[in-house]
C-alpha atoms as a PDB file:
ATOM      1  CA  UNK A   1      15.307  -4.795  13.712  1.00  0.00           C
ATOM      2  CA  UNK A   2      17.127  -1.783  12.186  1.00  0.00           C
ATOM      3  CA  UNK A   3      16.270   1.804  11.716  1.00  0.00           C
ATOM      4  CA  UNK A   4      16.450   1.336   7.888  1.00  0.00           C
ATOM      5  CA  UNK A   5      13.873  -1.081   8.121  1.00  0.00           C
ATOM      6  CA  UNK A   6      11.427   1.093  10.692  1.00  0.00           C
ATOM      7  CA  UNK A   7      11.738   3.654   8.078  1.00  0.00           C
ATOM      8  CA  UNK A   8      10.881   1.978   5.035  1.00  0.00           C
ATOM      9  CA  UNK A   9       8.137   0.170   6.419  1.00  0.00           C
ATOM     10  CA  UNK A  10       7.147   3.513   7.556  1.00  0.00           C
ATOM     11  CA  UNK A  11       7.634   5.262   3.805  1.00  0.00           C
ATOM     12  CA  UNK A  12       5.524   2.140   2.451  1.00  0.00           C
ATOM     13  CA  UNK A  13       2.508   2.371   4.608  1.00  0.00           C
ATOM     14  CA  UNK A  14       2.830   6.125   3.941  1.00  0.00           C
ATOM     15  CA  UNK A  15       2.476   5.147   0.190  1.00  0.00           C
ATOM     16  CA  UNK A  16      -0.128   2.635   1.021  1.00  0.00           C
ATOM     17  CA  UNK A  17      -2.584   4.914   2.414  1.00  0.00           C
ATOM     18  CA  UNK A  18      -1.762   8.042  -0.163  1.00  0.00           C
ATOM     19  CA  UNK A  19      -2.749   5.615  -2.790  1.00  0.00           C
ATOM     20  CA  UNK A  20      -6.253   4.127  -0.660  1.00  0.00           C
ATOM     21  CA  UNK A  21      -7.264   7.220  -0.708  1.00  0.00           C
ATOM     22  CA  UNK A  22      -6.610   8.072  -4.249  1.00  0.00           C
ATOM     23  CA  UNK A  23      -8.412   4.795  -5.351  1.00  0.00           C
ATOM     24  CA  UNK A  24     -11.221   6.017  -3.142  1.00  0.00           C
ATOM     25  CA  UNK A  25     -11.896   9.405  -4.545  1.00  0.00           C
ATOM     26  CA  UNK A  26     -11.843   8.205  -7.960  1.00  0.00           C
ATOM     27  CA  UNK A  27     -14.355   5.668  -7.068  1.00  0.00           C
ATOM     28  CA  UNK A  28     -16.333   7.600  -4.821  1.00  0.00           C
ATOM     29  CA  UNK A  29     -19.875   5.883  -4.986  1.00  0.00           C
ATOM     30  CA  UNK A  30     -18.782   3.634  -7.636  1.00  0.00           C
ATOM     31  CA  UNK A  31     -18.347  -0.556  -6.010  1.00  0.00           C
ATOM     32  CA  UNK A  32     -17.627  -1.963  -9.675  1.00  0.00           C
ATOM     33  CA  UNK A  33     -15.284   0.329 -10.331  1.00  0.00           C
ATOM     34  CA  UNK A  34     -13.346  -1.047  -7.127  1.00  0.00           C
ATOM     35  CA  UNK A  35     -13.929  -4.586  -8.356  1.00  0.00           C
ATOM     36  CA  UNK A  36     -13.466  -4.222 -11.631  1.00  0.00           C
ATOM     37  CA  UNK A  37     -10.323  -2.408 -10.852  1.00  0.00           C
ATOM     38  CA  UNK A  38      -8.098   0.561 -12.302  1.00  0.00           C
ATOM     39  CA  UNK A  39      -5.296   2.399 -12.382  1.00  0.00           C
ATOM     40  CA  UNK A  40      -5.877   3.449  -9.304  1.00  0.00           C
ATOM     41  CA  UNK A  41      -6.654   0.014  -8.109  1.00  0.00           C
ATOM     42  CA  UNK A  42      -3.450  -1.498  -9.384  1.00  0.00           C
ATOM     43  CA  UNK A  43      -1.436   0.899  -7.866  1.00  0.00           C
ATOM     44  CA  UNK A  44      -2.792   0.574  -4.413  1.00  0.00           C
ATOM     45  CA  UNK A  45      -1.962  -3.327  -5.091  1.00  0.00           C
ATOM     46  CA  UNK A  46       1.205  -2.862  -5.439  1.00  0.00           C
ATOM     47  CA  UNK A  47       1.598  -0.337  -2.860  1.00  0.00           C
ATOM     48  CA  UNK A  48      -0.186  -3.281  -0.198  1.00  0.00           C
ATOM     49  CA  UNK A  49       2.742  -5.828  -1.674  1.00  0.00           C
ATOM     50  CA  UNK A  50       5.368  -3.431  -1.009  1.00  0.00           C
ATOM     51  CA  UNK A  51       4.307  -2.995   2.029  1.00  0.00           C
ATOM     52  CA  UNK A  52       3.805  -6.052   3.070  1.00  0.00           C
ATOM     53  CA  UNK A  53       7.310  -7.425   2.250  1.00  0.00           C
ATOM     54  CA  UNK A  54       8.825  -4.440   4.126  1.00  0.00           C
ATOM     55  CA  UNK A  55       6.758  -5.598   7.131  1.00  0.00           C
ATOM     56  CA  UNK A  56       8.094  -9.172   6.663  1.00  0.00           C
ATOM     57  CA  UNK A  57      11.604  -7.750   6.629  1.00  0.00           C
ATOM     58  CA  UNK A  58      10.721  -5.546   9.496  1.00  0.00           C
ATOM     59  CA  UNK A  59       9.964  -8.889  11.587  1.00  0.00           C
ATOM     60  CA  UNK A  60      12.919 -10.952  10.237  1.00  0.00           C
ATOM     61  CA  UNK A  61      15.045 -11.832  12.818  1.00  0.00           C
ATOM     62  CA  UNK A  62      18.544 -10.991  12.222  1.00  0.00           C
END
């Protein structure tokens, strides 16, 4: 595990949450519009698979 890594997995979860809550004020009260999905939505997709793989390289043994 390196600092590098610690860091980015900490800038993506950072990202990941800025962008959760973006996606839910803009769909404050509205379900479909969280199913049906947006801009919003799509970014907080990718935002979960960035983070993701910088939690798998986080755990990758080295």
């Amino acid at each position: 595990m390196k600092a590098c890594d610690i860091e980015t997995a900490m800038d993506e979860a950072e990202r990941f949450v800025d962008r959760a809550r973006k996606a839910l004020a803009e769909h404050a009260g509205d379900a479909f519009g969280l199913a049906a999905g947006s801009k919003a939505t799509g970014a907080l997709r990718r935002a979960s698979l960035d983070l993701t793989r910088a939690l798998a390289d986080l755990r990758r043994a080295e």
